[in-house]
C-alpha atoms as a PDB file:
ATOM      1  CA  UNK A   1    -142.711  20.829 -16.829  1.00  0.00           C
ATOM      2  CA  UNK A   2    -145.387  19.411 -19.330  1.00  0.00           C
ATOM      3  CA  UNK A   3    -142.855  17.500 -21.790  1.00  0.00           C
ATOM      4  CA  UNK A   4    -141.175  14.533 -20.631  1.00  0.00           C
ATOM      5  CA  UNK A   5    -138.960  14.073 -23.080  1.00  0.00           C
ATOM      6  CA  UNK A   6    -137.650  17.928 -22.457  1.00  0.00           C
ATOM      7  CA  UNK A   7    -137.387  17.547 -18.734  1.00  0.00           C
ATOM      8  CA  UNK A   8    -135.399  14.163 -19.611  1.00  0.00           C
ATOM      9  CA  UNK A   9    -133.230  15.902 -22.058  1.00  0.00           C
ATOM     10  CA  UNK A  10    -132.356  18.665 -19.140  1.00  0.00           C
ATOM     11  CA  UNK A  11    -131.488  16.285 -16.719  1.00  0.00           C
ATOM     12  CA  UNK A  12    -128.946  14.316 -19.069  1.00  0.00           C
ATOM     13  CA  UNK A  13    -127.625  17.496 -19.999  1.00  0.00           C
ATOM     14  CA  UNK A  14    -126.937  18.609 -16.153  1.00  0.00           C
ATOM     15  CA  UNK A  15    -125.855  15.203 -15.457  1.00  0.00           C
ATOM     16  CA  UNK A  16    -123.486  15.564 -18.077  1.00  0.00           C
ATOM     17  CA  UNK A  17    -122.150  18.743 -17.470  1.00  0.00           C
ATOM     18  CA  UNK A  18    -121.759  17.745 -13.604  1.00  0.00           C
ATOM     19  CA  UNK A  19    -119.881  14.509 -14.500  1.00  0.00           C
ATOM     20  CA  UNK A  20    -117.038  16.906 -16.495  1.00  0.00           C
ATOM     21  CA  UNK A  21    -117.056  19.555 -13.636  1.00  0.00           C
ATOM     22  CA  UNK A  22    -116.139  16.996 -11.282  1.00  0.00           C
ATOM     23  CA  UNK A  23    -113.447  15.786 -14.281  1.00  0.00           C
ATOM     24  CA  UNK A  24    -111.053  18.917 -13.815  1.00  0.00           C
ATOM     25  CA  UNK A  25    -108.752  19.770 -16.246  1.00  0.00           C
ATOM     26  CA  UNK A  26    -105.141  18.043 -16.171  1.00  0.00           C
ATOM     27  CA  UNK A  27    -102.409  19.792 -15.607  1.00  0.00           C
ATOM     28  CA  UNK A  28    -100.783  19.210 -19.199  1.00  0.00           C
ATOM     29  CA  UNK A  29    -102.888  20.202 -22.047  1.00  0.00           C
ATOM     30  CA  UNK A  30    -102.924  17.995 -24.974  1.00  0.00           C
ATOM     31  CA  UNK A  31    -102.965  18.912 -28.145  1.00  0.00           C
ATOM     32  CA  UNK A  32    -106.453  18.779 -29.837  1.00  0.00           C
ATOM     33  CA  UNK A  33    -106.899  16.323 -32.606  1.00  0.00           C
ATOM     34  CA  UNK A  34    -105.777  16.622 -36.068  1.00  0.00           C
ATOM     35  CA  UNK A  35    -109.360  17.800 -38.025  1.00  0.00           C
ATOM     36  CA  UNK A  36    -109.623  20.792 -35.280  1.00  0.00           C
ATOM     37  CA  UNK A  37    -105.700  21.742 -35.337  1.00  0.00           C
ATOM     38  CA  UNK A  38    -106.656  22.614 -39.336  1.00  0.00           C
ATOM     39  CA  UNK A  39    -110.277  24.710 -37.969  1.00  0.00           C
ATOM     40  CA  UNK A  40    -108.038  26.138 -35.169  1.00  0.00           C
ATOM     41  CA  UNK A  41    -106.007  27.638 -37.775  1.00  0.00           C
ATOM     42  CA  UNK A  42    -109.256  29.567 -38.836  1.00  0.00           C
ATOM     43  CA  UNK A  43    -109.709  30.578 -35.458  1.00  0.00           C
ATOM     44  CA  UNK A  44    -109.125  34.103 -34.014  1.00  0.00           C
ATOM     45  CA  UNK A  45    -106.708  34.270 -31.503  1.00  0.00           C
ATOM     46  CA  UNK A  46    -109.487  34.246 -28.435  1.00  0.00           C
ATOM     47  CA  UNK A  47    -111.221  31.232 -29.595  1.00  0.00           C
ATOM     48  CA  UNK A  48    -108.031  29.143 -30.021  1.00  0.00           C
ATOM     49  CA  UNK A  49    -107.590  29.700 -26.771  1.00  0.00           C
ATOM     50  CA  UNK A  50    -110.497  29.293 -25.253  1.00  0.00           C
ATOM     51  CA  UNK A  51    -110.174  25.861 -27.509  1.00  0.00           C
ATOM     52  CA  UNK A  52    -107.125  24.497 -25.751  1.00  0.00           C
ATOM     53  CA  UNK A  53    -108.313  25.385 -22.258  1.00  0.00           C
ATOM     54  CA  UNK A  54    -111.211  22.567 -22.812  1.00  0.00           C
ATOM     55  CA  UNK A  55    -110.126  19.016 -21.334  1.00  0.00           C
ATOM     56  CA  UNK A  56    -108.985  16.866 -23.306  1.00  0.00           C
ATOM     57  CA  UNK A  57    -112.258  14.492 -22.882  1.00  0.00           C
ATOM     58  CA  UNK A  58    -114.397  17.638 -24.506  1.00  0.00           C
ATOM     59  CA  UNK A  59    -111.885  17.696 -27.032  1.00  0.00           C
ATOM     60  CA  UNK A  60    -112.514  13.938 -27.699  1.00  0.00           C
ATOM     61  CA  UNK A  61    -116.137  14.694 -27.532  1.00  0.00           C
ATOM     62  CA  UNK A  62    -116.356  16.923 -30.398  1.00  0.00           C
ATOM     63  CA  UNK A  63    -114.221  15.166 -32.543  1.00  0.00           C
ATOM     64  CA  UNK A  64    -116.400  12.079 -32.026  1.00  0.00           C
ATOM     65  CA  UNK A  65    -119.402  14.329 -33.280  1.00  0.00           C
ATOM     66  CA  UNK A  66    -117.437  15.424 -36.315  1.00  0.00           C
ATOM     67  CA  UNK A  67    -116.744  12.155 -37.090  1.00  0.00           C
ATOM     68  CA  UNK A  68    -120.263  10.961 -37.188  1.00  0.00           C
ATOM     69  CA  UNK A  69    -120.932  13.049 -40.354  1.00  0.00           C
ATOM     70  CA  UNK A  70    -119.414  11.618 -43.511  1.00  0.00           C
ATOM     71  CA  UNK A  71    -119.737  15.601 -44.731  1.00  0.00           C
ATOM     72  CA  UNK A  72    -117.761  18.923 -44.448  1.00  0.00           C
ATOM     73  CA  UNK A  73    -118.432  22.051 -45.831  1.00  0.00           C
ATOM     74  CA  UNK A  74    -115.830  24.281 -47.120  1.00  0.00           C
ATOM     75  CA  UNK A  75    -117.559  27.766 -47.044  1.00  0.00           C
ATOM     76  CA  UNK A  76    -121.199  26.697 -45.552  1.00  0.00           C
ATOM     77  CA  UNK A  77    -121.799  28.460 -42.145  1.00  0.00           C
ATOM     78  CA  UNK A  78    -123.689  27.214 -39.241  1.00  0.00           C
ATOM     79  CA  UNK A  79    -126.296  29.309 -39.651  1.00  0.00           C
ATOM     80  CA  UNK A  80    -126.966  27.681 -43.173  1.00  0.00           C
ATOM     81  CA  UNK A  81    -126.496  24.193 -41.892  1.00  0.00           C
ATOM     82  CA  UNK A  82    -129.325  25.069 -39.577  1.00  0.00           C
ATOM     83  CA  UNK A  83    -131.159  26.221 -42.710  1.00  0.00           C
ATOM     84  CA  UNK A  84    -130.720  22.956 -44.228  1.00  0.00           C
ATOM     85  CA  UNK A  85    -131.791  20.545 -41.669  1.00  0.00           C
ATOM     86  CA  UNK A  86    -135.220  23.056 -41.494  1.00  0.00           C
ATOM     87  CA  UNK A  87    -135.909  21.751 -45.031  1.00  0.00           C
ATOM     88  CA  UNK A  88    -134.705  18.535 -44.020  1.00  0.00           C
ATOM     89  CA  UNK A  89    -136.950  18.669 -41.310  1.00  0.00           C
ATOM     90  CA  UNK A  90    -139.861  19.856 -43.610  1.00  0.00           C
ATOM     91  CA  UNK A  91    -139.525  17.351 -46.345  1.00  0.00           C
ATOM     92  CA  UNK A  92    -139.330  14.928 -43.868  1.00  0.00           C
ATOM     93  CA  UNK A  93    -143.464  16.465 -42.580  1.00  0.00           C
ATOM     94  CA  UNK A  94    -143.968  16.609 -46.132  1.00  0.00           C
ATOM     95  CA  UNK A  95    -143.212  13.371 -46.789  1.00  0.00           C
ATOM     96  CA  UNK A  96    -145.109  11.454 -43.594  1.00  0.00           C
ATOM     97  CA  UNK A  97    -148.458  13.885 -44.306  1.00  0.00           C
ATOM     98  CA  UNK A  98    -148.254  12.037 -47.993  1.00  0.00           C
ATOM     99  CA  UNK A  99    -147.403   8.888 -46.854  1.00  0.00           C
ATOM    100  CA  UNK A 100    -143.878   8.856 -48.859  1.00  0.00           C
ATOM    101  CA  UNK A 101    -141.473   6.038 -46.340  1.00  0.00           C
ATOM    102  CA  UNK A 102    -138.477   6.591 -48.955  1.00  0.00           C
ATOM    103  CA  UNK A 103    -138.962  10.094 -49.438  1.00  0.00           C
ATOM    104  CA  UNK A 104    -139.318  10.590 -45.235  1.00  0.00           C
ATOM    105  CA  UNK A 105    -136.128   8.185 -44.622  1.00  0.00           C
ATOM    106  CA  UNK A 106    -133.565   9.614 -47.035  1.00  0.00           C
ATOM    107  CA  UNK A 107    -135.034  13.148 -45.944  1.00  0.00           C
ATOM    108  CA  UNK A 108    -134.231  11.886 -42.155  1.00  0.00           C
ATOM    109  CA  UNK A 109    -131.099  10.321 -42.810  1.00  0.00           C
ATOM    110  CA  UNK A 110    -129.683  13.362 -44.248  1.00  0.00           C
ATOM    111  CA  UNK A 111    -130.779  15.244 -41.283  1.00  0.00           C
ATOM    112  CA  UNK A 112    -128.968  13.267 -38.994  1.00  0.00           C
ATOM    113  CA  UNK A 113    -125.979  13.715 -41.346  1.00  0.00           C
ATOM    114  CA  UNK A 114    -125.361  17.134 -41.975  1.00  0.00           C
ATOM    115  CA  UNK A 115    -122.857  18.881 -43.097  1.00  0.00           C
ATOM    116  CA  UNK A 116    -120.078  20.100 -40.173  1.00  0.00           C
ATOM    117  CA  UNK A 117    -120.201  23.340 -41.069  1.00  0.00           C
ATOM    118  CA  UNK A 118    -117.074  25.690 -41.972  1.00  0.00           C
ATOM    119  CA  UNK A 119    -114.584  26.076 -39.204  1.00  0.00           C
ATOM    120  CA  UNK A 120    -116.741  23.192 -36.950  1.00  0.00           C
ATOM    121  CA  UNK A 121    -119.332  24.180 -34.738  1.00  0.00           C
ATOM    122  CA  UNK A 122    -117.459  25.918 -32.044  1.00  0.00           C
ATOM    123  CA  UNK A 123    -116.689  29.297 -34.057  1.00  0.00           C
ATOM    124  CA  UNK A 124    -120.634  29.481 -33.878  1.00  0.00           C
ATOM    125  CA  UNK A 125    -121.110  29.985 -30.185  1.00  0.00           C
ATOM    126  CA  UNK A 126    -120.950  32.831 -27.930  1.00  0.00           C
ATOM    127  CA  UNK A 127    -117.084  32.667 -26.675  1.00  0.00           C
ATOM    128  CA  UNK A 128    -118.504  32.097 -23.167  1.00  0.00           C
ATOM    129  CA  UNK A 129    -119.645  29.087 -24.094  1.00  0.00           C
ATOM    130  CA  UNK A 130    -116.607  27.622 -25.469  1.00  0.00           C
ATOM    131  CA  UNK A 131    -116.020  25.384 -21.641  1.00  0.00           C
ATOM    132  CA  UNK A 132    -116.213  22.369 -20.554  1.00  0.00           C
ATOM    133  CA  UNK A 133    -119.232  22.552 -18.319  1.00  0.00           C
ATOM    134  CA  UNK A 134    -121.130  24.362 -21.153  1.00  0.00           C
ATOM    135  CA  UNK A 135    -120.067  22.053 -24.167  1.00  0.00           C
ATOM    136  CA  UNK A 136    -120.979  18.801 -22.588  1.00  0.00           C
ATOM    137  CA  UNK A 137    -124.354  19.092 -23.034  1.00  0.00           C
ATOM    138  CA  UNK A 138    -123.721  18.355 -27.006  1.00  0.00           C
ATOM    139  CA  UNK A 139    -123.741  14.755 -26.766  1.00  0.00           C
ATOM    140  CA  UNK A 140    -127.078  14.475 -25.068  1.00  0.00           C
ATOM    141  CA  UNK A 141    -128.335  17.051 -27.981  1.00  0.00           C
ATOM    142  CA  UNK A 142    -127.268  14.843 -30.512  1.00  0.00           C
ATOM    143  CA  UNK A 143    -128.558  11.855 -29.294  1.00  0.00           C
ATOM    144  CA  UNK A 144    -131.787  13.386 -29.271  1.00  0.00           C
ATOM    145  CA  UNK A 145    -132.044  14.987 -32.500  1.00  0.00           C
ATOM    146  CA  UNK A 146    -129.995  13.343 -34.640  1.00  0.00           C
ATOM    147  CA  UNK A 147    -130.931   9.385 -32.609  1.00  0.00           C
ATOM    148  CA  UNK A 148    -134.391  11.181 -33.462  1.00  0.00           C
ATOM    149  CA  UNK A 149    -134.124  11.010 -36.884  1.00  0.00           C
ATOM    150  CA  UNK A 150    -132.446   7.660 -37.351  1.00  0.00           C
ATOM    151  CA  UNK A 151    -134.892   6.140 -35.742  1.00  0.00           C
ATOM    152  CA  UNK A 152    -137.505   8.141 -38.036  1.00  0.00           C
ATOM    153  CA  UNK A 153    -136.045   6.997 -40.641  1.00  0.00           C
ATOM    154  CA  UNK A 154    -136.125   2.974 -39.941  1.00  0.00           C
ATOM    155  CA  UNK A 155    -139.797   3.148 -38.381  1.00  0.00           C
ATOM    156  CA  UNK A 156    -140.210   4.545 -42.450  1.00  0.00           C
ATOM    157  CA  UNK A 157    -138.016   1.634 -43.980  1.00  0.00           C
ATOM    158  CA  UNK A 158    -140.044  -0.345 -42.219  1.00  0.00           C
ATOM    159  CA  UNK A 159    -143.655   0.912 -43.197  1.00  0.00           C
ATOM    160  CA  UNK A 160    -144.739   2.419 -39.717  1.00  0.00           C
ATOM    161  CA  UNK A 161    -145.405   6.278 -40.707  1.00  0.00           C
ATOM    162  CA  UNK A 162    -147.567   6.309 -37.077  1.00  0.00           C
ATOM    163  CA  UNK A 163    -144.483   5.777 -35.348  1.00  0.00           C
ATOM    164  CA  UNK A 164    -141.837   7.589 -37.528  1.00  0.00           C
ATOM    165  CA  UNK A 165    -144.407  10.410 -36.729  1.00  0.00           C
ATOM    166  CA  UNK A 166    -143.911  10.162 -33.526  1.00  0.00           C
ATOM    167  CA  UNK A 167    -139.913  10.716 -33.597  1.00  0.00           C
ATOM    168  CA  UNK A 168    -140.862  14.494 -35.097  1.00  0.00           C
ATOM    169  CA  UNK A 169    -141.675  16.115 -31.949  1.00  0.00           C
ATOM    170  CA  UNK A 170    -138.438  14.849 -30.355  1.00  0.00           C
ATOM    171  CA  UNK A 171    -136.603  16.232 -33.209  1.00  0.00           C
ATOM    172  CA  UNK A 172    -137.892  19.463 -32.697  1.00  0.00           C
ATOM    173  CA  UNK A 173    -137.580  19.358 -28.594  1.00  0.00           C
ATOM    174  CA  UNK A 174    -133.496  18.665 -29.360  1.00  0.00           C
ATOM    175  CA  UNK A 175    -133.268  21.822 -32.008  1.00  0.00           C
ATOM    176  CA  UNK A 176    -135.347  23.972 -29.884  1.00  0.00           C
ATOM    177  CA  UNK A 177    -133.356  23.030 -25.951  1.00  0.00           C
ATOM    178  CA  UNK A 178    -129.786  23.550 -28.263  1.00  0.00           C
ATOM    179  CA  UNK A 179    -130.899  26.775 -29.438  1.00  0.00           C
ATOM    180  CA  UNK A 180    -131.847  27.940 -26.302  1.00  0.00           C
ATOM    181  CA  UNK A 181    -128.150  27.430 -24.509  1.00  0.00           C
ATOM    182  CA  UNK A 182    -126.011  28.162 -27.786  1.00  0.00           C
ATOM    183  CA  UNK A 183    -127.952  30.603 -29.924  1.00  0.00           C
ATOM    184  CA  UNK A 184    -129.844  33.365 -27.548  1.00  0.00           C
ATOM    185  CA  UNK A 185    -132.662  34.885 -27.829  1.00  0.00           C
ATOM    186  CA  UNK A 186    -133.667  35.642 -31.688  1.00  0.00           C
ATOM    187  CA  UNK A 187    -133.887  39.010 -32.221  1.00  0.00           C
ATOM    188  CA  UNK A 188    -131.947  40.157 -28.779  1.00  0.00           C
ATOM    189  CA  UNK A 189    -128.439  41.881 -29.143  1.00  0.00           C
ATOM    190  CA  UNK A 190    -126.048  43.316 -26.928  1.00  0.00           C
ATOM    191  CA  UNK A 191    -124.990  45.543 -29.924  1.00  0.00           C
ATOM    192  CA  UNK A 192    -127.879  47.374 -29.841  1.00  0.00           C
ATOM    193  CA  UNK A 193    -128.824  50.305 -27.436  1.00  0.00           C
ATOM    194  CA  UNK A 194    -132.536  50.478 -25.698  1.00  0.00           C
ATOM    195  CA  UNK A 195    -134.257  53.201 -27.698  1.00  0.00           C
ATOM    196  CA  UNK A 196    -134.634  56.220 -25.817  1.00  0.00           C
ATOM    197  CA  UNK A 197    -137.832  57.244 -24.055  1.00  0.00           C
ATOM    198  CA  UNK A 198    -140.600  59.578 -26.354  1.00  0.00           C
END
């Protein structure tokens, strides 16, 4: 594998994922924290319950990643979240390429802080994803994308566009390794039959 910083990003995510395999799941659920009892109630009945069938350290886990953003939306999906940390992400190229600090730091900062979108992100994901082995690769995700961009953003506070520059790449290897487990293959659909031969 040519990028280090992907190959590093795999192996915390395995390690991860390994360390709440080897957790289990007790034998009395507890109930999920307050913020996702109101998205549960949002929920359709299989996603609740694939919801309280996570441990109750991935519960913790995503409610420590919704708390790390100051923002909620009420009707914004994930999909346009994802749409808004692209321009985010582009205003952020924008500004380094014209040597704007204050323009690339607030432009970070606001990347690192978007909006939880409607319902959380869990509604978002293919159902078979909704586990604990699968869903503890998040926190290594974040750190990389969203650690990414904070530290973007202060290597720009403080005048050093050569190394904010450098935090872009590892921006874009976090997006790119989360939409590769969560999202699929663009363009590929399950829904759709193979056309037939001419």
């Amino acid at each position: 594998m040519k990028n280090p910083l992907l190959m590093s990003l795999m192996l915390a995510c395995g390690l991860v994922s390994s360390g709440f395999a080897l957790a289990g799941s007790p034998a009395n659920p507890t109930p999920p924290p307050a913020e996702m009892q109101q998205m549960m109630k949002m929920y359709t009945p299989e996603l609740r319950q694939k919801v309280m069938a996570l441990s109750p350290e991935t519960k913790a886990t995503l409610q420590k990643l919704h708390a790390g953003h100051t923002r909620r939306a009420k009707e914004t999906t994930l999909r346009q979240v994802m749409q808004e940390i692209l321009s985010e992400y582009q205003s952020v190229a924008a500004a380094l390429a014209t040597d704007n600090a204050e323009q690339a730091a607030e432009a970070a900062r606001r990347l690192a802080n978007h909006r939880i979108p409607k319902g959380g992100l869990l509604p978002y994901f293919p159902l078979d994803k909704i586990n604990d082995r699968d869903l503890a690769v998040l926190p290594a995700m974040n750190a990389v994308v969203e650690g990414s961009a904070l530290k973007l953003a202060d290597a720009a506070d403080a005048g050093d566009l050569r190394a904010a520059a450098s935090h872009m790449s590892d921006i874009m290897t976090g997006c790119v390794a989360c939409h590769q487990k969560f999202r699929g293959t663009p363009g590929i659909s399950a829904n759709l039959m193979t056309p037939l031969p001419r």
